[in-house]
N, C-alpha and C. Protein backbone atom coordinates (compact mmCIF):
# COMPACT_ATOMS: atom_id res chain seq x y z
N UNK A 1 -70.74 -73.38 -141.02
CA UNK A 1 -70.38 -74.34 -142.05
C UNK A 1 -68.95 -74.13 -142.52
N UNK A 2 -68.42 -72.63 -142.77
CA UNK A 2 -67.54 -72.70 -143.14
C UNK A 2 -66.14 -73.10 -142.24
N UNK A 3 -66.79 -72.76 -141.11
CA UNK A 3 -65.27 -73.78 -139.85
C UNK A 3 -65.54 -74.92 -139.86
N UNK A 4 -66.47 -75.54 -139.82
CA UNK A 4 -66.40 -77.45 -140.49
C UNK A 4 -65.22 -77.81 -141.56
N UNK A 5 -65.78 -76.99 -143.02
CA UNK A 5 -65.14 -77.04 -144.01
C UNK A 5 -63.49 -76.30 -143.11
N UNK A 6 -63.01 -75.67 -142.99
CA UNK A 6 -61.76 -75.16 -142.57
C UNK A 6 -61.22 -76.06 -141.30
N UNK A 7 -61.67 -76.57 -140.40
CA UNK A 7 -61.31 -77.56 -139.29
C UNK A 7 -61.24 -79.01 -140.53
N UNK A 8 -62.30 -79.24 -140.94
CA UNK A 8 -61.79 -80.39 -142.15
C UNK A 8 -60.53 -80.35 -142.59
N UNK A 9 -60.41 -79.25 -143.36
CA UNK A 9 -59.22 -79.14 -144.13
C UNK A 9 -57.92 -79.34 -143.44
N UNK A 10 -57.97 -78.68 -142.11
CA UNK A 10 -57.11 -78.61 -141.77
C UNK A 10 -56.37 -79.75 -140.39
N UNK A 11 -57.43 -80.40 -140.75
CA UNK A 11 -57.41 -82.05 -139.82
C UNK A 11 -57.13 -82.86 -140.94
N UNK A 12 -57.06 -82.83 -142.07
CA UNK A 12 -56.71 -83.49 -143.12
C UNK A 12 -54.97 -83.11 -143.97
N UNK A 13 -54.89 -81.78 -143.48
CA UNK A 13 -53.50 -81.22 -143.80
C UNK A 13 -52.84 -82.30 -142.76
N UNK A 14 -53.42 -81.74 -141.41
CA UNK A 14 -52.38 -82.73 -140.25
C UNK A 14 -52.09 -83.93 -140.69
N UNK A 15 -53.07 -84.45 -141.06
CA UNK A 15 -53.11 -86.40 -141.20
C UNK A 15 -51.88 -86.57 -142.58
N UNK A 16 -52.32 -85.79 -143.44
CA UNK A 16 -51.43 -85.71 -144.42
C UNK A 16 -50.13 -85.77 -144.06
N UNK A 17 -49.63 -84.44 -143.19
CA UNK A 17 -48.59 -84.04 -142.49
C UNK A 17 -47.60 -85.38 -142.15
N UNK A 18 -48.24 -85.90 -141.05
CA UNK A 18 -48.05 -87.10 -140.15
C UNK A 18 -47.72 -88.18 -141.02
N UNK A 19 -48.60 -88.36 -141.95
CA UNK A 19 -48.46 -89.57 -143.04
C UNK A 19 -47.40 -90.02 -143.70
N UNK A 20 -46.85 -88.86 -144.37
CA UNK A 20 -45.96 -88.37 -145.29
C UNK A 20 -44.65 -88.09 -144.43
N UNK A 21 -44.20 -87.92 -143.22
CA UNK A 21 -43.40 -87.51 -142.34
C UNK A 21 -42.97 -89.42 -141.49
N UNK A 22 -43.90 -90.10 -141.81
CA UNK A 22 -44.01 -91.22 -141.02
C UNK A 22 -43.31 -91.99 -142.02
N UNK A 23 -43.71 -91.64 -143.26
CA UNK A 23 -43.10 -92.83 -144.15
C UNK A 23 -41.50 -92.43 -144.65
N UNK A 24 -41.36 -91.03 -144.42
CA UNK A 24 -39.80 -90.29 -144.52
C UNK A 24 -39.03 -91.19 -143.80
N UNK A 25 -40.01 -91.30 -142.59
CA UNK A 25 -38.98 -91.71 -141.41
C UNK A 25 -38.13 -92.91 -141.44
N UNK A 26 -39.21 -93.85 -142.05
CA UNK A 26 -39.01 -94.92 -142.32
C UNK A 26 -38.11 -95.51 -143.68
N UNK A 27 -38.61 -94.49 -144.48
CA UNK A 27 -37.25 -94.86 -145.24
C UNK A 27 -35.90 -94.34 -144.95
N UNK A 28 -35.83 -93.27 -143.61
CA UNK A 28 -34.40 -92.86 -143.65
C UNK A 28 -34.03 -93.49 -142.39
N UNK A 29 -34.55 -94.36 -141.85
CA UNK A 29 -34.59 -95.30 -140.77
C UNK A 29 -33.74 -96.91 -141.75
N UNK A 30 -34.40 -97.08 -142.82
CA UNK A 30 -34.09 -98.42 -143.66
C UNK A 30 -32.69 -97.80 -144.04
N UNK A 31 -32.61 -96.48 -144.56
CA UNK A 31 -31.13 -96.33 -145.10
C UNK A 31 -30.63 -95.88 -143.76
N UNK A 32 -30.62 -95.61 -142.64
CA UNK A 32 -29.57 -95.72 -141.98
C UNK A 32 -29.16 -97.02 -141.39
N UNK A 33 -30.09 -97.97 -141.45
CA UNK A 33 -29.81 -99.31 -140.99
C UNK A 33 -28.85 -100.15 -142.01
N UNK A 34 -29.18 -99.62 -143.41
CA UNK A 34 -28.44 -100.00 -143.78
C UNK A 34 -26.82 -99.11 -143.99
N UNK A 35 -26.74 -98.29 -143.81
CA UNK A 35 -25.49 -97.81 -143.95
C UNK A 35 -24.73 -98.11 -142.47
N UNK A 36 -25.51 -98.03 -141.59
CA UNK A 36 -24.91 -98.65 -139.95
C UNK A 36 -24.15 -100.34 -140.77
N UNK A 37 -24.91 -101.26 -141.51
CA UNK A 37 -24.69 -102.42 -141.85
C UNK A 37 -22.99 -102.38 -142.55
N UNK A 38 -23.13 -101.66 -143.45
CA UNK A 38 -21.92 -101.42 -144.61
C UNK A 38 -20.75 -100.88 -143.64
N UNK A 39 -20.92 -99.77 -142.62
CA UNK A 39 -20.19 -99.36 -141.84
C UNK A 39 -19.57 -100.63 -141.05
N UNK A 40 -20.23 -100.97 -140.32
CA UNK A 40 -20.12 -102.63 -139.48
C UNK A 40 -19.06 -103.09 -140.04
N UNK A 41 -19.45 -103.72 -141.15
CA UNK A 41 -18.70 -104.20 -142.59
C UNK A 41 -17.56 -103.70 -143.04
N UNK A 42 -17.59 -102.30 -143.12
CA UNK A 42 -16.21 -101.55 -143.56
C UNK A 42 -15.20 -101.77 -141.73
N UNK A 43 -15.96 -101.28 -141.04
CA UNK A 43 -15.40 -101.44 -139.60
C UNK A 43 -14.27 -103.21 -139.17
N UNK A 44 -14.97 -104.38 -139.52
CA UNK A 44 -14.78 -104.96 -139.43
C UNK A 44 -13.58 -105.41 -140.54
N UNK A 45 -13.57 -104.67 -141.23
CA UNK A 45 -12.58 -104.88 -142.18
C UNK A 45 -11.28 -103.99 -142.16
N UNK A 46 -11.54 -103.12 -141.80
CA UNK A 46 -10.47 -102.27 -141.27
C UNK A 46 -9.50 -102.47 -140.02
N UNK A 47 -10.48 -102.69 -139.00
CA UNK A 47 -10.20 -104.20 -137.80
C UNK A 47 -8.84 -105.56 -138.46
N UNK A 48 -9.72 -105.92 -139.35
CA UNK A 48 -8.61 -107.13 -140.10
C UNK A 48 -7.49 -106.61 -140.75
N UNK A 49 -7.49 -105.03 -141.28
CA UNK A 49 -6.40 -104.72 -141.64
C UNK A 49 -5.24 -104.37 -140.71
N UNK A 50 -6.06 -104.38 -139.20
CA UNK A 50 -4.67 -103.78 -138.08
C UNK A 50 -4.31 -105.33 -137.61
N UNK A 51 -4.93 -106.31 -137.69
CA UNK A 51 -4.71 -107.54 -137.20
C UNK A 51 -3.93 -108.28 -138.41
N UNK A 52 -2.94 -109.30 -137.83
CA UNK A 52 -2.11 -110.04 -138.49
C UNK A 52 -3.09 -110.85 -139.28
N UNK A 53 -2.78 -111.67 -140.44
CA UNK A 53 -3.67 -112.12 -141.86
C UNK A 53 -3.93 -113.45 -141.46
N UNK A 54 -4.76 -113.80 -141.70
CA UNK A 54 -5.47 -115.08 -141.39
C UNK A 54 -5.24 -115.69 -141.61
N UNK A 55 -4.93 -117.55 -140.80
CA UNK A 55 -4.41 -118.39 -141.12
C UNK A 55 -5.05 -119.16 -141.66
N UNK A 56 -4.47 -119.99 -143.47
CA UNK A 56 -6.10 -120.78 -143.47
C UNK A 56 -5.40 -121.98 -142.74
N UNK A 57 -6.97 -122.57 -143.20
CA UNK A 57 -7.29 -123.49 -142.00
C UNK A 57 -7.22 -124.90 -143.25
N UNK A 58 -6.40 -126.03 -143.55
CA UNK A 58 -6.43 -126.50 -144.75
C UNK A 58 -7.80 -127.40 -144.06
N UNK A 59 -8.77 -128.00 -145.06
CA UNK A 59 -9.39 -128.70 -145.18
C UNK A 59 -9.06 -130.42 -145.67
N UNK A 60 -9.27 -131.06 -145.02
CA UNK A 60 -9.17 -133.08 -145.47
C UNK A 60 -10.53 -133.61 -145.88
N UNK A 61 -10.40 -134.13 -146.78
CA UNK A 61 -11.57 -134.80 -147.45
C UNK A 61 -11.41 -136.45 -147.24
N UNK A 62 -12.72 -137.20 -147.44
CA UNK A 62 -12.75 -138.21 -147.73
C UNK A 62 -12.46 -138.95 -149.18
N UNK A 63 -12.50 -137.98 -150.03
CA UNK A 63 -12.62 -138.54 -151.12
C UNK A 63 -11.76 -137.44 -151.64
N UNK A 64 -10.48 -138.11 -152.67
CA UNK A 64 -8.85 -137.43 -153.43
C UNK A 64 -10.33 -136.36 -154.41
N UNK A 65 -11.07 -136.69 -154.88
CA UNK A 65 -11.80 -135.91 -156.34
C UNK A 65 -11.99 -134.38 -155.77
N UNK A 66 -12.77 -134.92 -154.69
CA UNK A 66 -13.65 -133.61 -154.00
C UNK A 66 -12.72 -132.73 -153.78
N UNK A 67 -11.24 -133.05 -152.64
CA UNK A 67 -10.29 -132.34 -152.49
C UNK A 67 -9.74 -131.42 -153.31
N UNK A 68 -9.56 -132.36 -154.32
CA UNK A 68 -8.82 -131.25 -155.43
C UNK A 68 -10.12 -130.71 -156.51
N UNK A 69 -11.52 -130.74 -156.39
CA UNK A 69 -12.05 -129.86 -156.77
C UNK A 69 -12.39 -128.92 -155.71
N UNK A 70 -12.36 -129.24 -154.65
CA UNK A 70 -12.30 -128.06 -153.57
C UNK A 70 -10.85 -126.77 -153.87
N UNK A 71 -10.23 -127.63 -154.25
CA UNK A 71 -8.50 -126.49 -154.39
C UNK A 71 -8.89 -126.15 -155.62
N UNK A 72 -9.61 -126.05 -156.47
CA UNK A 72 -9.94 -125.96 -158.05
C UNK A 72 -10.83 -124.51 -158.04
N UNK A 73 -11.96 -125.26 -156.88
CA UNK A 73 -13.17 -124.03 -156.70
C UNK A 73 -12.69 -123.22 -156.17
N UNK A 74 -11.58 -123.05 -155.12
CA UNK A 74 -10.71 -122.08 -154.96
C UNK A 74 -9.94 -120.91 -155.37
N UNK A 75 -9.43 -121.81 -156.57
CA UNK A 75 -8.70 -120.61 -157.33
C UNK A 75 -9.49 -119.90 -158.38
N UNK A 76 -10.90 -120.88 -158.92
CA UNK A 76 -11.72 -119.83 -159.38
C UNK A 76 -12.06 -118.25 -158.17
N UNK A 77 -12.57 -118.70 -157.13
CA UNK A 77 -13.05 -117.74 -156.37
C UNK A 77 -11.95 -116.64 -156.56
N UNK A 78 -10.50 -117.38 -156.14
CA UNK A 78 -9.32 -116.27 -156.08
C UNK A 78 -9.15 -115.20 -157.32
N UNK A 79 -9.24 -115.81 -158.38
CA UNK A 79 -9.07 -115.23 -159.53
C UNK A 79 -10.38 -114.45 -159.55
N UNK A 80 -11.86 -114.58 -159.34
CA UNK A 80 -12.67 -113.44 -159.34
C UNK A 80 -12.76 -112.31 -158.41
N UNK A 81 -11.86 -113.04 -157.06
CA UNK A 81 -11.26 -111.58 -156.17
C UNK A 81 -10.83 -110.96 -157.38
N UNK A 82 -9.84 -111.23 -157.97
CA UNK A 82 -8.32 -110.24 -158.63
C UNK A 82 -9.15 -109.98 -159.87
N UNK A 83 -10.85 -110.06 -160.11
CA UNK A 83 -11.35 -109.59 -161.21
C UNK A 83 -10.49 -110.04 -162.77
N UNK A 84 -9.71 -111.42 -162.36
CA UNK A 84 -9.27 -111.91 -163.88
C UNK A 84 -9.94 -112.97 -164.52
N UNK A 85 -10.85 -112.93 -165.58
CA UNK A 85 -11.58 -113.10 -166.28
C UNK A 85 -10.83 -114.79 -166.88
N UNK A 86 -9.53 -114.39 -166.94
CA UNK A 86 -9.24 -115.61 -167.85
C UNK A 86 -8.23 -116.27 -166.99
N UNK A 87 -7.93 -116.06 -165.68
CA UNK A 87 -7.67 -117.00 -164.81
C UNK A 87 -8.75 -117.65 -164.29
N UNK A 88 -9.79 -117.09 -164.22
CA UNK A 88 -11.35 -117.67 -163.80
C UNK A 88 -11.42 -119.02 -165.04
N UNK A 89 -11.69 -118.67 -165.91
CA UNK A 89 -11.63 -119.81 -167.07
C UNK A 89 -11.11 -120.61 -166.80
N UNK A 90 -9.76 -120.44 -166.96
CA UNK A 90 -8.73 -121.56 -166.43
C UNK A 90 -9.03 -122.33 -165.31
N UNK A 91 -9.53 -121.96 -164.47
CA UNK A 91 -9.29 -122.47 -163.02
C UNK A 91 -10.74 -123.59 -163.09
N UNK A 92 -11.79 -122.84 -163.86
CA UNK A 92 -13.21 -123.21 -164.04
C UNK A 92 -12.84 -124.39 -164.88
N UNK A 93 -12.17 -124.49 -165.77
CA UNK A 93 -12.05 -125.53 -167.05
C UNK A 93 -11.01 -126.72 -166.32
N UNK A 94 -9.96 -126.91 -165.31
CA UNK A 94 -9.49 -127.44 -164.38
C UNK A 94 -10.94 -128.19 -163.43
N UNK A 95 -11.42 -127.81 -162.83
CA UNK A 95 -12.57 -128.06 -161.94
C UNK A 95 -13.52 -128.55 -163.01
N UNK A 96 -14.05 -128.42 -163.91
CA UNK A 96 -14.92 -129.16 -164.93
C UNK A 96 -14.27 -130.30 -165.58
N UNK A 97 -12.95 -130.44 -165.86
CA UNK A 97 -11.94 -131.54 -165.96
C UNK A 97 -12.10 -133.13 -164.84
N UNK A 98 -11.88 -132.14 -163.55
CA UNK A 98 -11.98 -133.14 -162.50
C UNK A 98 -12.90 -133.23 -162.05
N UNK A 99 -14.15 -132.83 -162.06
CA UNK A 99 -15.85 -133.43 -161.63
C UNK A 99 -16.36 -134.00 -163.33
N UNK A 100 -15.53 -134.02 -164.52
CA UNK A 100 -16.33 -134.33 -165.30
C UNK A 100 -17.10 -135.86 -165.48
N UNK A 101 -16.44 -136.88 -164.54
CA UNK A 101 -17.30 -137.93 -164.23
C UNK A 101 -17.62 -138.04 -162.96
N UNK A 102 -17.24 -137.72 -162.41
CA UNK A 102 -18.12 -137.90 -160.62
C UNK A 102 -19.17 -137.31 -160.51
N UNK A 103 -18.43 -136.07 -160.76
CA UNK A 103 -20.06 -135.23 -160.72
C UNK A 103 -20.91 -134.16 -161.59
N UNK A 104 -21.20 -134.56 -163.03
CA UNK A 104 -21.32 -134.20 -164.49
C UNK A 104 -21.93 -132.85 -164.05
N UNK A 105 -22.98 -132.84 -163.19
CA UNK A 105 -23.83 -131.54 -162.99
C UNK A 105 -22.99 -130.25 -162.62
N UNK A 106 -22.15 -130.59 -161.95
CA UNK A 106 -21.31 -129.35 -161.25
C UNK A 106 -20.27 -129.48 -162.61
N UNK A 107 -20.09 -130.53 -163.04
CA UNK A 107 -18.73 -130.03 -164.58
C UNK A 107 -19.58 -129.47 -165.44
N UNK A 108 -20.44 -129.43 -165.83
CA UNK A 108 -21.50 -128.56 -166.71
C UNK A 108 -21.45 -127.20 -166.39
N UNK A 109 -21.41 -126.80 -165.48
CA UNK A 109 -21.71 -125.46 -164.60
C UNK A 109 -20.50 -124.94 -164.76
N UNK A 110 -19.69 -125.31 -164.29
CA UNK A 110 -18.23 -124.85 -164.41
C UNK A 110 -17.81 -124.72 -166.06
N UNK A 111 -18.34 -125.41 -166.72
CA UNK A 111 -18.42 -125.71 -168.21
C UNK A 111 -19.41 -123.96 -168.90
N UNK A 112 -20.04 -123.53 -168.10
CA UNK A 112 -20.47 -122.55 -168.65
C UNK A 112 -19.37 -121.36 -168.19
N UNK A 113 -19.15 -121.17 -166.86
CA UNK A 113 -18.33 -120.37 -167.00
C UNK A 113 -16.97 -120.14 -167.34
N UNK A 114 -16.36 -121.75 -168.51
CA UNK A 114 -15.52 -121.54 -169.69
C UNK A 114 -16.17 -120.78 -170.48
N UNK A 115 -16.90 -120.77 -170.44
CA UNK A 115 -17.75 -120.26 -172.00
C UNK A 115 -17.87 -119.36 -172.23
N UNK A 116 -17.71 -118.11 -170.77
CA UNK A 116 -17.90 -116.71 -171.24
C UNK A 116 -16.29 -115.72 -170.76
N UNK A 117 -16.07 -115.12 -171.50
CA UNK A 117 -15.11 -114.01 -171.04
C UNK A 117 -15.77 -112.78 -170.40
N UNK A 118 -16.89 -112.85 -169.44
CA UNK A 118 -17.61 -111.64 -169.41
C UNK A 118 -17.55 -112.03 -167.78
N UNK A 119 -16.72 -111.06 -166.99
CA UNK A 119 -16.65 -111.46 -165.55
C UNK A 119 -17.87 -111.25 -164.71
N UNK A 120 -18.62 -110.37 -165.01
CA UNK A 120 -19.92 -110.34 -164.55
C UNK A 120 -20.77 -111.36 -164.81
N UNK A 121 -20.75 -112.35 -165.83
CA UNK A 121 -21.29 -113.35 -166.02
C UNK A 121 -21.03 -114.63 -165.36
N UNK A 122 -19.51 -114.29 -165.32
CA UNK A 122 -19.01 -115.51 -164.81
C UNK A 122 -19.49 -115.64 -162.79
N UNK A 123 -19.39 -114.28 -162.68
CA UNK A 123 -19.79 -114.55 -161.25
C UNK A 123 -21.30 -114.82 -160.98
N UNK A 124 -22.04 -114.96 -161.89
CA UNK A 124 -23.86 -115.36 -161.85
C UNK A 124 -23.53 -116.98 -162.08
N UNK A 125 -22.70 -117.47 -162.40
CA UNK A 125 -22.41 -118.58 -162.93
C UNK A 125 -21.89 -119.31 -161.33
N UNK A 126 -20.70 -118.64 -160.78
CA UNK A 126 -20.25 -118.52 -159.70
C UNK A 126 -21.23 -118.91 -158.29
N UNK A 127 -22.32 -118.10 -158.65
CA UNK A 127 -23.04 -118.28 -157.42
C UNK A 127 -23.74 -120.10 -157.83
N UNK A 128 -24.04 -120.34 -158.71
CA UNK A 128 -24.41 -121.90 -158.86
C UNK A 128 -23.93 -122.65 -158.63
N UNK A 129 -22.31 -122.05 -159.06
CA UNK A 129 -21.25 -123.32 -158.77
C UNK A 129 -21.26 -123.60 -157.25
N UNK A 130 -21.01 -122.56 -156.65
CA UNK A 130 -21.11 -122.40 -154.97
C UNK A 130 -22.23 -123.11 -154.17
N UNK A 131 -23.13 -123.70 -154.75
CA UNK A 131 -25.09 -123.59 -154.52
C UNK A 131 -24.69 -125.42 -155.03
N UNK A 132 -23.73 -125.21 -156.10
CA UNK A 132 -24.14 -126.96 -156.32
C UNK A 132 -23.01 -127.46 -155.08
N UNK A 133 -22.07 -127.06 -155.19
CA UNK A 133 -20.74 -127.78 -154.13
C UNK A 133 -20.87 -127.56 -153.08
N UNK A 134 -22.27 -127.22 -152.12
CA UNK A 134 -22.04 -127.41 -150.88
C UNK A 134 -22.08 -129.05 -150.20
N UNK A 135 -23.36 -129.36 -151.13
CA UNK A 135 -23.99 -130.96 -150.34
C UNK A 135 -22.31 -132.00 -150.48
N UNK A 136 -21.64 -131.38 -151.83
CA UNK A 136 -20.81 -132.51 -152.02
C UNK A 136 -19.47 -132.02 -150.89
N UNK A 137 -19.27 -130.85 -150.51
CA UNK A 137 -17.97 -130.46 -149.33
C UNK A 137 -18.88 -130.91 -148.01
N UNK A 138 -20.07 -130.47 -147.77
CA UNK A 138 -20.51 -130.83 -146.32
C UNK A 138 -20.30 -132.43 -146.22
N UNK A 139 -20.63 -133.66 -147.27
CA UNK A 139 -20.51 -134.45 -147.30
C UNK A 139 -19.08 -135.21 -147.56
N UNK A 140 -18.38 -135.23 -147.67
CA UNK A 140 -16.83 -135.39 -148.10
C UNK A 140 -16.18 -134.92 -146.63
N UNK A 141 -16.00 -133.59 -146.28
CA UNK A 141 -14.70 -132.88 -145.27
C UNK A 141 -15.23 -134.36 -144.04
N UNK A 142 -13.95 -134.44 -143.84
CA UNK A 142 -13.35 -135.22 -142.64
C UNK A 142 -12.45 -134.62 -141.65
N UNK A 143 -12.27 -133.75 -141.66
CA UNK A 143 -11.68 -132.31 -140.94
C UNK A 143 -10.86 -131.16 -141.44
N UNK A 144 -10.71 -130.30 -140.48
CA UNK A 144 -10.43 -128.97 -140.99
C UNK A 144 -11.99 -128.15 -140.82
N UNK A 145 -11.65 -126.91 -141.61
CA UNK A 145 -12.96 -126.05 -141.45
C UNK A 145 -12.88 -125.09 -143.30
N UNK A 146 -13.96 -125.58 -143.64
CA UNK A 146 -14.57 -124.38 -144.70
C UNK A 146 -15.64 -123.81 -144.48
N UNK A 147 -15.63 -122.21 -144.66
CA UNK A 147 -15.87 -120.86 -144.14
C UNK A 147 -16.66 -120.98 -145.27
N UNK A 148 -18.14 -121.07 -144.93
CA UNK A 148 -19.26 -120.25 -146.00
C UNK A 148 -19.15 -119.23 -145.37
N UNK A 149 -19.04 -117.93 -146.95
CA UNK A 149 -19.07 -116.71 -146.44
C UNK A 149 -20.37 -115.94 -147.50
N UNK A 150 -20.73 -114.75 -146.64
CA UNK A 150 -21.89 -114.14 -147.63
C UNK A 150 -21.75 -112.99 -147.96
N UNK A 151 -21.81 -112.36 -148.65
CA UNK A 151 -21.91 -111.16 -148.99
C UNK A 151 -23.42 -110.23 -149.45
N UNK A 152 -24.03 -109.57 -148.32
CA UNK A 152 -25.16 -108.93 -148.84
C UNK A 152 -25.58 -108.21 -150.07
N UNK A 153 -24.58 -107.58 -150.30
CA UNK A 153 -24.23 -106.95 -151.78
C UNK A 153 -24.65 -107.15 -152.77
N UNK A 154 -24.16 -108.12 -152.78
CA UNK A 154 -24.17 -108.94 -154.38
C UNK A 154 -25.41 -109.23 -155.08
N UNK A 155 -25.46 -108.82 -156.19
CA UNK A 155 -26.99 -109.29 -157.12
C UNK A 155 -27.67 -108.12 -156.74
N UNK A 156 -27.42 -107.10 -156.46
CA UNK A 156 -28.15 -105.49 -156.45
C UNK A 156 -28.87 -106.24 -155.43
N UNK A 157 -27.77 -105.84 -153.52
CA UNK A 157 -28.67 -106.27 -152.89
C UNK A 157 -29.34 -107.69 -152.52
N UNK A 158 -29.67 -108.60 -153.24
CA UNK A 158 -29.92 -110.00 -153.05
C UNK A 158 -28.89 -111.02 -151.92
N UNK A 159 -27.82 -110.49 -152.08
CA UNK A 159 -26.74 -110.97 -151.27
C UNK A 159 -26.39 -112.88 -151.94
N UNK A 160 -25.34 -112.97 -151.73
CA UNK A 160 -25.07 -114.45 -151.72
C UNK A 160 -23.71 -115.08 -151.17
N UNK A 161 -23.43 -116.10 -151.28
CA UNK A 161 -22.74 -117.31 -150.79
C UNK A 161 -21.53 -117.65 -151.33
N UNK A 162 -20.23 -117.96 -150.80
CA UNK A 162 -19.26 -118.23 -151.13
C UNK A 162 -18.32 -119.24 -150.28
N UNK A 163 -17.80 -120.12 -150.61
CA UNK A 163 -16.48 -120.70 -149.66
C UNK A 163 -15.05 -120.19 -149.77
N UNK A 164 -14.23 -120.36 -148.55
CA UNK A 164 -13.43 -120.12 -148.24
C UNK A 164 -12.56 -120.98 -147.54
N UNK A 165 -11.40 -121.19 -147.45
CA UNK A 165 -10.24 -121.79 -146.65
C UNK A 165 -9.73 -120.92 -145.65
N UNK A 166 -10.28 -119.34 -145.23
CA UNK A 166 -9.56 -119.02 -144.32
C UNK A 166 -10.66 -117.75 -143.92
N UNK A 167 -10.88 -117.76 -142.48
CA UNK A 167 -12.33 -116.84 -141.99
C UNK A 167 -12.03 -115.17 -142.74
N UNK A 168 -11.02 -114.83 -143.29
CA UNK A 168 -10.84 -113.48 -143.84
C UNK A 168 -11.63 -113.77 -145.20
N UNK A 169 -12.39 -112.28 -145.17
CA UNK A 169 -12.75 -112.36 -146.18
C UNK A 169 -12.53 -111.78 -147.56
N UNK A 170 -12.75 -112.39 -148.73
CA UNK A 170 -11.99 -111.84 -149.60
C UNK A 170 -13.56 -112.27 -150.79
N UNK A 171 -14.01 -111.10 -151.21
CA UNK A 171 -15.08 -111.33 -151.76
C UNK A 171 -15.03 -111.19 -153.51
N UNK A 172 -15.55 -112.26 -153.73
CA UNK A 172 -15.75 -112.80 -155.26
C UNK A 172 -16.67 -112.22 -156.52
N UNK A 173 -17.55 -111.75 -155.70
CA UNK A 173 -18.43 -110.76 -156.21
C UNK A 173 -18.47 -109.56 -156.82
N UNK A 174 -17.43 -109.01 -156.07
CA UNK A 174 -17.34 -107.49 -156.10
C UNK A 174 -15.75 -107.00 -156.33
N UNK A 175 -14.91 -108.26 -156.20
CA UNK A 175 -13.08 -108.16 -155.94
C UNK A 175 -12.56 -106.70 -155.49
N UNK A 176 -12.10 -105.97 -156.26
CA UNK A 176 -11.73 -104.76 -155.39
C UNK A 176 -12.31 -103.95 -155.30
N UNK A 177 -13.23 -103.88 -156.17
CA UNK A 177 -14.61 -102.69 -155.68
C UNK A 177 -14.81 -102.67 -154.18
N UNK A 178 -15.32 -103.58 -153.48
CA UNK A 178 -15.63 -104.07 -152.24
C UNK A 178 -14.68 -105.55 -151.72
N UNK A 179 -13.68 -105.58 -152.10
CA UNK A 179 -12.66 -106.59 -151.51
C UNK A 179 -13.14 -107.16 -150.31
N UNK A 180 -13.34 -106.33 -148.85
CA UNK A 180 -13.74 -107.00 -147.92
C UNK A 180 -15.08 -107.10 -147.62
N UNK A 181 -16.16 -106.55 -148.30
CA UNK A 181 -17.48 -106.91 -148.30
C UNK A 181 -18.27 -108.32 -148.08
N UNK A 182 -18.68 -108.85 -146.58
CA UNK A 182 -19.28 -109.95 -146.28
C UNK A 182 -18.81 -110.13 -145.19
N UNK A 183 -19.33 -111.82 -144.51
CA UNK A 183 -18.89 -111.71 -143.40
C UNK A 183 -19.55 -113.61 -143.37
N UNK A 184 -18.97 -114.09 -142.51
CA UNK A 184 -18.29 -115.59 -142.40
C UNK A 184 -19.82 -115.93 -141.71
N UNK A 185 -20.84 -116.91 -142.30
CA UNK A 185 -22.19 -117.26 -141.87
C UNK A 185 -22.40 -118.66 -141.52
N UNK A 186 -21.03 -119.45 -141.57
CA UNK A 186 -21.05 -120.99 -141.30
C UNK A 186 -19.58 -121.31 -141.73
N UNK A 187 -19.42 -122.06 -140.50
CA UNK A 187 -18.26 -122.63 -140.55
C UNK A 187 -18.47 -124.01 -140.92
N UNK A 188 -18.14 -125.28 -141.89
CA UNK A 188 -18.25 -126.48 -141.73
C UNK A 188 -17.21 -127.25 -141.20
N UNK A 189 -16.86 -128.40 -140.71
CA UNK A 189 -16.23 -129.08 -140.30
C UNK A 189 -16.49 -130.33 -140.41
């Protein structure tokens, strides 16, 4: 009886063993996949730093509004690269100016991120603005190319969406913390 009880035990240590060793694995399997990812990422960016700077690519619209809220949504993005809070405003309160009758929903939005001086806020704000102005750029460009770009990062992890005028990336999310963090997931035309 008592080697039952001791072969038990010790067929149950194993299983334990195995169990607990299996799920190690797996989480140091998820973090190396992801640090292989970030590496990629840093790799690819380091890459762009030995290569000459990217040409943008200007975009043509059908419609004068869209255009110049496309150059509007722009310099918001630019200004949350350079982490300036109150060039973001500015640029946001410009772009809520010129969609404020075409397209009230997206001047509302942009209308909130006048509203805050808190750059972390403004970029939660950011990702909406980005989320409302695609249907109206996919619909409008008549040529040229704008670069949806993504960044996994962002939102602890959640990752999200941004446009661009030129396939380098320059991320909005994170500005110089992670400057080149993301990577180009659709080109439109």
């Amino acid at each position: 009886m008592k080697m039952k009880v001791r072969s038990l035990i010790t067929m149950s240590l194993i299983a334990g063993s195995l169990i607990l060793s299996s799920c190690a694995d797996s989480k140091k399997e998820k973090e190396e996949t992801v640090a292989e990812d970030h590496h990629e990422m840093s790799q690819d960016s380091k890459e762009m730093d030995d290569e000459k700077p990217m040409k943008e690519v200007p975009a043509e619209f059908s419609n004068e509004k869209v255009k110049q809220a496309f150059e509007e949504y722009l310099a918001v993005k630019d200004a949350l690269v350079r982490t300036d809070a109150s060039a973001s405003r500015k640029s946001a309160e410009n772009l809520r100016n010129t969609l404020n009758e075409a397209r009230p929903e997206i001047a509302k939005i942009a209308g909130r991120m006048v509203a805050t001086e808190n750059i972390n806020q403004q970029r939660e704000v950011f990702s909406e603005l980005t989320a409302a102005m695609e249907p109206v750029l996919k619909e409008a460009i008549s040529s040229g190319k704008i670069y949806k770009q993504f960044c996994p990062m962002a939102f602890e992890g959640k990752g999200d969406f941004w446009y661009s005028n030129s396939e380098e990336i320059r991320n909005p999310y994170f500005g110089d913390k992670m400057l080149k963090c993301g990577r180009v997931e659709e080109t439109i035309m």
